[in-house]
PDB file of N, CA and C in Angstrom:
ATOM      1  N   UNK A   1      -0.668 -16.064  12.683  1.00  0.00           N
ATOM      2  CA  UNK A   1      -0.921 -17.420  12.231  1.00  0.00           C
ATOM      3  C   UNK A   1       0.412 -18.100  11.954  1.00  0.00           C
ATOM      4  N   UNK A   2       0.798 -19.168  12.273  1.00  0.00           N
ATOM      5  CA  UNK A   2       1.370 -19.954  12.314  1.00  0.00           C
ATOM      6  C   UNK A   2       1.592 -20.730  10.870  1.00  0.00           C
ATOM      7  N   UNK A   3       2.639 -21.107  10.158  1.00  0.00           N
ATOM      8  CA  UNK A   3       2.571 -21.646   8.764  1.00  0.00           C
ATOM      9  C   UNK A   3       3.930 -23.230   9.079  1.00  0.00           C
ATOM     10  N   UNK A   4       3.211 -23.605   8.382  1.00  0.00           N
ATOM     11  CA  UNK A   4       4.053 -25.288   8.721  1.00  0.00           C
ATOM     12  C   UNK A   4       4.907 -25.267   7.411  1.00  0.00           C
ATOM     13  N   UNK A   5       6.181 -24.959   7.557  1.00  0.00           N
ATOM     14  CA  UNK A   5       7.206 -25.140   5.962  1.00  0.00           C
ATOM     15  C   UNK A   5       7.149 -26.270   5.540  1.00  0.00           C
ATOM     16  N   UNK A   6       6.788 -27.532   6.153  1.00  0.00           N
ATOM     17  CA  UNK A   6       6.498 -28.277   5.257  1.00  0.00           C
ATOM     18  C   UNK A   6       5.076 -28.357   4.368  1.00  0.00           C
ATOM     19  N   UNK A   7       3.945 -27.553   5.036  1.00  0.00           N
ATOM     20  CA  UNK A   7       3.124 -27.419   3.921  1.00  0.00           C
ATOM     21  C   UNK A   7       2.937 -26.812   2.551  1.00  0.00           C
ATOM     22  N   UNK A   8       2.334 -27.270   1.874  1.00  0.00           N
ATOM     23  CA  UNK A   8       2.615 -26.464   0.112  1.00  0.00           C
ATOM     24  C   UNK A   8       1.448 -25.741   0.379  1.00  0.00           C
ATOM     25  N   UNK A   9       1.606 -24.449  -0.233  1.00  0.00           N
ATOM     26  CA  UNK A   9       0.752 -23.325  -0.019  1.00  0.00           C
ATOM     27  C   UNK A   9       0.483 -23.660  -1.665  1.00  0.00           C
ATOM     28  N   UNK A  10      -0.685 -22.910  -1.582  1.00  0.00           N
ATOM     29  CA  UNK A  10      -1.777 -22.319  -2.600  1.00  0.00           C
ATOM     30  C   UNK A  10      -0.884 -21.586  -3.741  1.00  0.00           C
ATOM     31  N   UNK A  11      -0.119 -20.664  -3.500  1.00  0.00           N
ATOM     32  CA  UNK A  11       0.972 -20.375  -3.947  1.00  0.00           C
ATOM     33  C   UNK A  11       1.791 -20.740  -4.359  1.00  0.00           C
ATOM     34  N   UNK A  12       2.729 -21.525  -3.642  1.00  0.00           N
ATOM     35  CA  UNK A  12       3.450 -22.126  -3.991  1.00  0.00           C
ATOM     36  C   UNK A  12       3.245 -23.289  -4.956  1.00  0.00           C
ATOM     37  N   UNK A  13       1.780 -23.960  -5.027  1.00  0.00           N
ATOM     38  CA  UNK A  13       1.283 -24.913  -6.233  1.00  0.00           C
ATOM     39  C   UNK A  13       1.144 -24.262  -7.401  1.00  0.00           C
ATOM     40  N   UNK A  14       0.739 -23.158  -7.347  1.00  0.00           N
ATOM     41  CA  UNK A  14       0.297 -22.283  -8.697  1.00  0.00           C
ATOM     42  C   UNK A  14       1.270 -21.902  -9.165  1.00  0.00           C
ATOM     43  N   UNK A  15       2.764 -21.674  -8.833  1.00  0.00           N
ATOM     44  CA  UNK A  15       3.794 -21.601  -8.848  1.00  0.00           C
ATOM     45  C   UNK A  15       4.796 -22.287 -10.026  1.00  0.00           C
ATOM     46  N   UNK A  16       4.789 -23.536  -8.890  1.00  0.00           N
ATOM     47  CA  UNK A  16       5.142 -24.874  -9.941  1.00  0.00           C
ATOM     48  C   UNK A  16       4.398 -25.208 -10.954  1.00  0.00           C
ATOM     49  N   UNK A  17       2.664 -25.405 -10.772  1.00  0.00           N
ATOM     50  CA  UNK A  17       2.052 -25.510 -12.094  1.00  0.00           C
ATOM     51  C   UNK A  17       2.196 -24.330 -13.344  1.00  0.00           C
ATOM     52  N   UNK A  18       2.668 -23.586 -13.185  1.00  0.00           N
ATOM     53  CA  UNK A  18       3.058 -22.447 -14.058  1.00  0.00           C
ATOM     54  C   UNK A  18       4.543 -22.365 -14.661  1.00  0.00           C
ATOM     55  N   UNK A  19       5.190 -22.969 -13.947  1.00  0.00           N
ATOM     56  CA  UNK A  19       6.527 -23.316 -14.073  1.00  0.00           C
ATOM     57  C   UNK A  19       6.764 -24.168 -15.068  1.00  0.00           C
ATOM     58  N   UNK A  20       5.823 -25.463 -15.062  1.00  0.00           N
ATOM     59  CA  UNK A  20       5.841 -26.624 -15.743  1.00  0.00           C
ATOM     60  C   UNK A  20       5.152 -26.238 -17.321  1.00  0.00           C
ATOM     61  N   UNK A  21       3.731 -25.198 -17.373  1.00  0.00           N
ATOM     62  CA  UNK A  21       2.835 -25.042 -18.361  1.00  0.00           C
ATOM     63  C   UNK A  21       4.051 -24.015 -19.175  1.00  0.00           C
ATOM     64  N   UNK A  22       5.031 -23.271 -18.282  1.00  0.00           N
ATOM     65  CA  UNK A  22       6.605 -22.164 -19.347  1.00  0.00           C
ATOM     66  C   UNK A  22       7.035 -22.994 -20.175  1.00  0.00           C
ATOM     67  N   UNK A  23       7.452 -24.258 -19.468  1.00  0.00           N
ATOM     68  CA  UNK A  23       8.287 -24.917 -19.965  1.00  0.00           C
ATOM     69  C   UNK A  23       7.901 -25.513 -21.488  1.00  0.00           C
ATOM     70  N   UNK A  24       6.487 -26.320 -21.003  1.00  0.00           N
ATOM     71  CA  UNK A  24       5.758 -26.673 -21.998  1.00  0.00           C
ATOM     72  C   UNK A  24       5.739 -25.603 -23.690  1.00  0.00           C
ATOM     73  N   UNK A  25       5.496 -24.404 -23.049  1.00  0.00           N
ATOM     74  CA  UNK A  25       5.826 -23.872 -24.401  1.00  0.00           C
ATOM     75  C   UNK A  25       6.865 -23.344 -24.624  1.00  0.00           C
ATOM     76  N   UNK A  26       8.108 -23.077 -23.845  1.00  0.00           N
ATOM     77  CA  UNK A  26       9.040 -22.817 -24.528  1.00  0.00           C
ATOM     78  C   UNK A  26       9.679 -24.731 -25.604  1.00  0.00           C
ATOM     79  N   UNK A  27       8.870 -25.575 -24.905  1.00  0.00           N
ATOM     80  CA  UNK A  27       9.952 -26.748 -25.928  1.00  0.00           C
ATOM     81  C   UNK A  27       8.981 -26.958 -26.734  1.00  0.00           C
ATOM     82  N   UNK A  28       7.429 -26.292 -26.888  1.00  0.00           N
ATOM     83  CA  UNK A  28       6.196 -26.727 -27.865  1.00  0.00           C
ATOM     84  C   UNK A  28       6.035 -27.914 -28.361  1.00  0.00           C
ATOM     85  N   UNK A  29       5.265 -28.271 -26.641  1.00  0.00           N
ATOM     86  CA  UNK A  29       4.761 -29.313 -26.612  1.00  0.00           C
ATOM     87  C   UNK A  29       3.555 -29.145 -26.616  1.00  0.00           C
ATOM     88  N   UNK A  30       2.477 -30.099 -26.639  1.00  0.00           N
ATOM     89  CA  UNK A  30       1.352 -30.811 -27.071  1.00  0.00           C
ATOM     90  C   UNK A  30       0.363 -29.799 -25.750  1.00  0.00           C
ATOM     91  N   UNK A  31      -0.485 -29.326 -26.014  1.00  0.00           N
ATOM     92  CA  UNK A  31      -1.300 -28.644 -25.152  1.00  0.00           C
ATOM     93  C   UNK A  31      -1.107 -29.560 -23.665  1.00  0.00           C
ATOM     94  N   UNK A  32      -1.024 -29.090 -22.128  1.00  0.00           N
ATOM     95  CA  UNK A  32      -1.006 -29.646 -21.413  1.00  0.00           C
ATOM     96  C   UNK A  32      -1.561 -29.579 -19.568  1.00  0.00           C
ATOM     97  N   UNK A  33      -1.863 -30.887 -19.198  1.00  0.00           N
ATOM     98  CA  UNK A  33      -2.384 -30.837 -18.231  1.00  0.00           C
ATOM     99  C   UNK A  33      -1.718 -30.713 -16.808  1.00  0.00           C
ATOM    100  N   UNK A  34      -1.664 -30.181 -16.006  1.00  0.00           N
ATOM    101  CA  UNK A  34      -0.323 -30.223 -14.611  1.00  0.00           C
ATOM    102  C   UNK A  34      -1.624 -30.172 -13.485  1.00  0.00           C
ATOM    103  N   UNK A  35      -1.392 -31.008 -12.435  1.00  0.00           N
ATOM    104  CA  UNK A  35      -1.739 -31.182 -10.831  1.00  0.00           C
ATOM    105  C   UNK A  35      -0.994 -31.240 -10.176  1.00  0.00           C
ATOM    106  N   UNK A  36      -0.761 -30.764  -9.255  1.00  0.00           N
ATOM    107  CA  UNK A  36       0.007 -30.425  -8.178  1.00  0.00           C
ATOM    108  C   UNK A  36      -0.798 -31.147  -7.110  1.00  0.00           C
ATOM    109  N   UNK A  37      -0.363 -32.109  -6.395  1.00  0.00           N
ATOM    110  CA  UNK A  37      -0.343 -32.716  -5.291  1.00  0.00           C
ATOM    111  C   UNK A  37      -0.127 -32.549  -3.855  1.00  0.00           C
ATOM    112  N   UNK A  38      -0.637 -32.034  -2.961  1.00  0.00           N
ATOM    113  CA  UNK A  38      -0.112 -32.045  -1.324  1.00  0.00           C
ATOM    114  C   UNK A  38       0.530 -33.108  -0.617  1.00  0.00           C
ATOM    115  N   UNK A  39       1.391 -33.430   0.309  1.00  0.00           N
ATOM    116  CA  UNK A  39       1.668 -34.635   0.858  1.00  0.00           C
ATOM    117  C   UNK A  39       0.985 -35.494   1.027  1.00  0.00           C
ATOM    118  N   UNK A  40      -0.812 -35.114   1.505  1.00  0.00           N
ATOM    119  CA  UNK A  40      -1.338 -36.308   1.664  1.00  0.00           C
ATOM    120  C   UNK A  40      -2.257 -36.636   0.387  1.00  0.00           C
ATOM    121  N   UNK A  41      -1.550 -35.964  -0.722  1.00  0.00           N
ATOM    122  CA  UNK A  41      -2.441 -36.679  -2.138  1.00  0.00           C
ATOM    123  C   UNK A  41      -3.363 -36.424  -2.566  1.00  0.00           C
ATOM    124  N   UNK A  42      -3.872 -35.019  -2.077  1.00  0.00           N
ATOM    125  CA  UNK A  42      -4.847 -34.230  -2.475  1.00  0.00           C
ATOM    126  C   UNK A  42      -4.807 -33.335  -3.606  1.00  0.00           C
ATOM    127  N   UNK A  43      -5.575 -32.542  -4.498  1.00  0.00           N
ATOM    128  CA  UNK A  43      -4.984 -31.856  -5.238  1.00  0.00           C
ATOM    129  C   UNK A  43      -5.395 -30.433  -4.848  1.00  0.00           C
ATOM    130  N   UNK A  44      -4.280 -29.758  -5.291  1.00  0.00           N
ATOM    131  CA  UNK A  44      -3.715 -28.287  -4.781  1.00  0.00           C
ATOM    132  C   UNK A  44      -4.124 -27.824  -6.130  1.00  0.00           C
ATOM    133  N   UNK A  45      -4.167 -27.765  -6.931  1.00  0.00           N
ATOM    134  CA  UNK A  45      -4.049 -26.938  -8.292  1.00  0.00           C
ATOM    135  C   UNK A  45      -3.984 -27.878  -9.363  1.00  0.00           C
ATOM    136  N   UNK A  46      -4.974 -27.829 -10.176  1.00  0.00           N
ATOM    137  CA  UNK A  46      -5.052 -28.012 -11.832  1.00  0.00           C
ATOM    138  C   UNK A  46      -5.275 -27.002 -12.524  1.00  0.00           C
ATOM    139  N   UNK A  47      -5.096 -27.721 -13.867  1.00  0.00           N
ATOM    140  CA  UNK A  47      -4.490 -26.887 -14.705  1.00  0.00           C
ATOM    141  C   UNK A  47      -4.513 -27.390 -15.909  1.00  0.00           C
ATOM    142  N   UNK A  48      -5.640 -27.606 -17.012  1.00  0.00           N
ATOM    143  CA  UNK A  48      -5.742 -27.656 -17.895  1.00  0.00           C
ATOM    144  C   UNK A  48      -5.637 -26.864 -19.360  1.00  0.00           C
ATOM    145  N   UNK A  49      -4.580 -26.955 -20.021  1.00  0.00           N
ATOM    146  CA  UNK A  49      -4.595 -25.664 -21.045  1.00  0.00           C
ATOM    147  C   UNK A  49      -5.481 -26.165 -22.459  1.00  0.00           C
ATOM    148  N   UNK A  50      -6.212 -25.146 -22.901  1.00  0.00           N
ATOM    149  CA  UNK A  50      -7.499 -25.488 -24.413  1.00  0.00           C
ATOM    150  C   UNK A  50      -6.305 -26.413 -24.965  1.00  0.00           C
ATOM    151  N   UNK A  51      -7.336 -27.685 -25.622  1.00  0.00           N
ATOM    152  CA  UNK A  51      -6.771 -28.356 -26.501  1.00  0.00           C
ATOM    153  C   UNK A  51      -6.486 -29.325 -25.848  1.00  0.00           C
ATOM    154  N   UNK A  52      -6.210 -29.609 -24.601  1.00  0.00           N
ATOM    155  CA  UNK A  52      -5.783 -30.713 -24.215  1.00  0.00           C
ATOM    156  C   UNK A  52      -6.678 -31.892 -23.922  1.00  0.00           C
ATOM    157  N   UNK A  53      -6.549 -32.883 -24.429  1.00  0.00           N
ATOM    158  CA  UNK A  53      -7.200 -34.450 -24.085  1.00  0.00           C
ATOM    159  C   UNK A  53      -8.164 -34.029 -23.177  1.00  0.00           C
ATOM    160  N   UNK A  54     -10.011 -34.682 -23.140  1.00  0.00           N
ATOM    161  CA  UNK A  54     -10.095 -34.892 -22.395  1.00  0.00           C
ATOM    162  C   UNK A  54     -10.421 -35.724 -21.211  1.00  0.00           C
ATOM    163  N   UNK A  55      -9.217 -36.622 -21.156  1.00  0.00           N
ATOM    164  CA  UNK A  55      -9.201 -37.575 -19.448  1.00  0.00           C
ATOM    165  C   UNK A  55      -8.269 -37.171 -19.331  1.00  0.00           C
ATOM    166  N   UNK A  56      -7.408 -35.655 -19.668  1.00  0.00           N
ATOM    167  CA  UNK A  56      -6.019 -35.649 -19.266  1.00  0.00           C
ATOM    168  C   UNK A  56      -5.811 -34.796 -17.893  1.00  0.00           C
ATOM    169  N   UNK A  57      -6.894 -34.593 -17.348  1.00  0.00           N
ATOM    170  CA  UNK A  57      -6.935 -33.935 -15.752  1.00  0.00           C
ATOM    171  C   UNK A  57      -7.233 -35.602 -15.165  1.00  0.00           C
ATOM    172  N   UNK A  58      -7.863 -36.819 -15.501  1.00  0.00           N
ATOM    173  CA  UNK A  58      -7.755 -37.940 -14.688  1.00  0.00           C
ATOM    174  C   UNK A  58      -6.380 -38.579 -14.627  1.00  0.00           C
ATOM    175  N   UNK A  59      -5.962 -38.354 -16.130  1.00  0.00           N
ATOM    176  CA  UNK A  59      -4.100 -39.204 -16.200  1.00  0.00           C
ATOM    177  C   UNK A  59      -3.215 -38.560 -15.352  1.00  0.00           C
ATOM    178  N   UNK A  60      -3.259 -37.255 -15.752  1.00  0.00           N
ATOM    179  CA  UNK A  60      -2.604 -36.400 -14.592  1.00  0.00           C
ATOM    180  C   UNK A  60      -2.794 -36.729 -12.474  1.00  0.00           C
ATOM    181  N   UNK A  61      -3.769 -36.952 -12.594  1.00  0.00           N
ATOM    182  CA  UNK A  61      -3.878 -37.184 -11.079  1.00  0.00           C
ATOM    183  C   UNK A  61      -3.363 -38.380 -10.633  1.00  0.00           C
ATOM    184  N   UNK A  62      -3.722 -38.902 -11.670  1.00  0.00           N
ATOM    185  CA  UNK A  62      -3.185 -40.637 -11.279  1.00  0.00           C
ATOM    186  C   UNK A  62      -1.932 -40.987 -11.498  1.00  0.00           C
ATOM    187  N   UNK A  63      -1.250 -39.823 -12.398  1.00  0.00           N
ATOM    188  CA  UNK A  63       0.396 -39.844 -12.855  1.00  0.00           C
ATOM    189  C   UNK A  63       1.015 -39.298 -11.180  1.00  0.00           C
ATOM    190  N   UNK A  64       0.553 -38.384 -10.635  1.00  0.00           N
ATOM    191  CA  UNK A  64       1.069 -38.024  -9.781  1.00  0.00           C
ATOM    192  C   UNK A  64       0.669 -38.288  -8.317  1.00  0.00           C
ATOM    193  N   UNK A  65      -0.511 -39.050  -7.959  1.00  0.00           N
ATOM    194  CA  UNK A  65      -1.062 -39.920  -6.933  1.00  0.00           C
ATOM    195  C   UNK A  65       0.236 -40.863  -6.822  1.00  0.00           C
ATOM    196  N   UNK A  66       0.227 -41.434  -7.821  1.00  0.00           N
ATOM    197  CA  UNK A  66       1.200 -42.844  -7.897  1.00  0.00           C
ATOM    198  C   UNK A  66       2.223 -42.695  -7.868  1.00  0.00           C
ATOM    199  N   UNK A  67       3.179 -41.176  -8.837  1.00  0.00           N
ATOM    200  CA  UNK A  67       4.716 -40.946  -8.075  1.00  0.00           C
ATOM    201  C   UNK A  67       4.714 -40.714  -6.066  1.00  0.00           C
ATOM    202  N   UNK A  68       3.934 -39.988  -6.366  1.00  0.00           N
ATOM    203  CA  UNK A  68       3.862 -39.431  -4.341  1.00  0.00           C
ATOM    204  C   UNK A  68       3.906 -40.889  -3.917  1.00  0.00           C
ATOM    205  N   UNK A  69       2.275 -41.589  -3.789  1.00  0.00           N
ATOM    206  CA  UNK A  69       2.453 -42.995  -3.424  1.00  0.00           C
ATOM    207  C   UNK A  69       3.664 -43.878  -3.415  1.00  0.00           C
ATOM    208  N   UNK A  70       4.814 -43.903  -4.122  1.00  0.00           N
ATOM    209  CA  UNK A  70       5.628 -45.052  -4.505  1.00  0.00           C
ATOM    210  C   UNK A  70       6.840 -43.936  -4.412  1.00  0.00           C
ATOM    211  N   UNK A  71       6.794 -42.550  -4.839  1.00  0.00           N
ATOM    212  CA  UNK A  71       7.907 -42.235  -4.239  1.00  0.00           C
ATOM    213  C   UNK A  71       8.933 -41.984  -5.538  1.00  0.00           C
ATOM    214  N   UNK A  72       8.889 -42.123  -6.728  1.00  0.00           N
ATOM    215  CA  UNK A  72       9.533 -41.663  -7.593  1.00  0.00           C
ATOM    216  C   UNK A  72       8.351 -41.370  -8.684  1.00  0.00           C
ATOM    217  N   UNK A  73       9.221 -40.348 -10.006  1.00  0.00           N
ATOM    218  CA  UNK A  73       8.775 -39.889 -10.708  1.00  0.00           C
ATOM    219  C   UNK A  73       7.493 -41.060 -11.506  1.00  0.00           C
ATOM    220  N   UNK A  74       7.059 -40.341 -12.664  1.00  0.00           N
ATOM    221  CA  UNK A  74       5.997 -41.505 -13.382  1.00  0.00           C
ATOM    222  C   UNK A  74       6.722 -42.222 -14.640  1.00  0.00           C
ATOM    223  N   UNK A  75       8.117 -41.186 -14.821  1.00  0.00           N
ATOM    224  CA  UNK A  75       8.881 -42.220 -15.738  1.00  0.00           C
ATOM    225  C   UNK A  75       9.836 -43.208 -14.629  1.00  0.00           C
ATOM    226  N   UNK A  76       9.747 -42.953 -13.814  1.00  0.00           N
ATOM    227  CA  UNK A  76      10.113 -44.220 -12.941  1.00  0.00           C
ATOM    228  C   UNK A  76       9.423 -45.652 -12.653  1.00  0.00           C
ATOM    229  N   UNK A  77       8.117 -45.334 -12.168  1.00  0.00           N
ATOM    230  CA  UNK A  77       7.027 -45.953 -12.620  1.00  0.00           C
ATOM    231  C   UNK A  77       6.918 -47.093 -13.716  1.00  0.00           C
ATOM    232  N   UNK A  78       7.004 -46.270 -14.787  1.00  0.00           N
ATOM    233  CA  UNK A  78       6.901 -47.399 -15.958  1.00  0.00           C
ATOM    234  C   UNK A  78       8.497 -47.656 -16.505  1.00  0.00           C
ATOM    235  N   UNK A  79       9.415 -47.616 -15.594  1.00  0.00           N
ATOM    236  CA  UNK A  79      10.731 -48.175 -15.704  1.00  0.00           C
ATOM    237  C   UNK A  79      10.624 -49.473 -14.708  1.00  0.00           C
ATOM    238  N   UNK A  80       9.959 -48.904 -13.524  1.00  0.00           N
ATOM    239  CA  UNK A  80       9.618 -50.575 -12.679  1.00  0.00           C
ATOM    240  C   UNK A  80       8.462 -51.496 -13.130  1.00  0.00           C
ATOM    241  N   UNK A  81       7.411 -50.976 -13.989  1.00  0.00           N
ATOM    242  CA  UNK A  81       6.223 -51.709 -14.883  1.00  0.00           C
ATOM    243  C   UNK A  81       7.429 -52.962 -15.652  1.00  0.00           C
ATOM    244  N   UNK A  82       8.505 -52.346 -16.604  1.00  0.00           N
ATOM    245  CA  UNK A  82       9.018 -52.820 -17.619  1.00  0.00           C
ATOM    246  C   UNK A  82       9.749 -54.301 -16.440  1.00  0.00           C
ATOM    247  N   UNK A  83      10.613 -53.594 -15.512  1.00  0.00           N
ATOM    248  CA  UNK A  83      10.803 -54.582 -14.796  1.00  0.00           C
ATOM    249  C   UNK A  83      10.171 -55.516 -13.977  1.00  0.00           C
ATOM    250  N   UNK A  84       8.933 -55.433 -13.625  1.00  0.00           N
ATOM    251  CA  UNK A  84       8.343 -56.003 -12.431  1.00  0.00           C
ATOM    252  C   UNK A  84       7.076 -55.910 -13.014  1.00  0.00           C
ATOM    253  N   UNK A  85       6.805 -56.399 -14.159  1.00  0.00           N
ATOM    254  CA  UNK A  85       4.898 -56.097 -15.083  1.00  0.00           C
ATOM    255  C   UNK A  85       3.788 -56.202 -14.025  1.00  0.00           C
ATOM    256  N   UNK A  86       3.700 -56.786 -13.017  1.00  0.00           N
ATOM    257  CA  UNK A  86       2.733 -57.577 -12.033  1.00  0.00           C
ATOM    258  C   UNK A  86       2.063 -56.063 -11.203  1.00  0.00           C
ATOM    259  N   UNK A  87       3.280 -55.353 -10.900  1.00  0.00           N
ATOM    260  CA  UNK A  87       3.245 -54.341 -10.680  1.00  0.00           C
ATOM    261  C   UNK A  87       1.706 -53.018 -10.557  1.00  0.00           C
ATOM    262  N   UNK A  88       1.902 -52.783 -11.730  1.00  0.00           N
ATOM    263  CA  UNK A  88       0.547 -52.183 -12.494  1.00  0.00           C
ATOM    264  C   UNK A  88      -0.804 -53.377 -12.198  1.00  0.00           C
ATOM    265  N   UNK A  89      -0.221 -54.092 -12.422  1.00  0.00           N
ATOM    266  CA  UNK A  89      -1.777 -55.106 -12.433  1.00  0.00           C
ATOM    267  C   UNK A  89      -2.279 -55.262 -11.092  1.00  0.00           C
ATOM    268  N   UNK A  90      -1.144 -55.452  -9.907  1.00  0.00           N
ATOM    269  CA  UNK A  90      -2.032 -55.190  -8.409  1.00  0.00           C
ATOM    270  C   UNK A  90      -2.374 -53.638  -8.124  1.00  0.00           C
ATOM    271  N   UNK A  91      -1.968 -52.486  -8.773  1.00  0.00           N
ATOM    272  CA  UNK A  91      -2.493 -51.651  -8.592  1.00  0.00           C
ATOM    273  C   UNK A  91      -4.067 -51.349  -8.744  1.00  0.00           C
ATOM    274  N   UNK A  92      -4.348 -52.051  -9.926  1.00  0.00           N
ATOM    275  CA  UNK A  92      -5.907 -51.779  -9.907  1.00  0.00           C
ATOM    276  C   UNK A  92      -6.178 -50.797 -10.681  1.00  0.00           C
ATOM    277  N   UNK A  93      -5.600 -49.940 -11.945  1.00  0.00           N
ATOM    278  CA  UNK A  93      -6.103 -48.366 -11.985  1.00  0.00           C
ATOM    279  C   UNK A  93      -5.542 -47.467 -10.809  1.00  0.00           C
ATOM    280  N   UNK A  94      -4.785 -47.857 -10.149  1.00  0.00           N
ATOM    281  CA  UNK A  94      -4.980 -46.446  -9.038  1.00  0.00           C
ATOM    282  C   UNK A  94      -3.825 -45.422  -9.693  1.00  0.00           C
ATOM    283  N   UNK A  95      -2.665 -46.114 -10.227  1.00  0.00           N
ATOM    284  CA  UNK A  95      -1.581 -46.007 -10.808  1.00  0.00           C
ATOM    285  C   UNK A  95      -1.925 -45.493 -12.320  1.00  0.00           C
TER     286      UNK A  95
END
């Protein structure tokens, strides 16, 4: 079988989402949610830990729909909101 390096494996999502949930408790933070995204914006892996919010598997998708979509992080995002407010508002929610 044939494997495309640009695809994100199953693995490799569970990976990073595990990577991110270390981190989370080594700086003890707030119980937390991680999705991992494929190129075309699908989700590969969630990851909800007890305690955490719950719409925080919807914020999460939409935090990271909208970096992929636009192409930078989600604190980027609301660095171009601050500059460009209109922004968010033609999004609709998708953002």
């Amino acid at each position: 079988m044939k494997v495309d390096p640009t695809m994100l494996s199953f693995d490799i999502a569970q990976r990073i989402a595990h990577t991110v949930l270390e981190e989370g408790r080594r700086r003890g933070t707030a119980p937390l949610t991680v999705v991992v995204l494929d190129a075309g914006g699908h989700q590969v892996v969630l990851y909800r830990q007890d305690g955490a919010g719950i719409v925080r598997p919807q914020i999460a998708v939409g935090k990271a729909w909208g970096s992929l979509g636009l192409g930078f992080s989600s604190r980027g995002i609301a660095e171009a909101a601050k500059r460009f407010p209109r922004l968010l508002r033609r999004a609709r929610g998708r953002l």
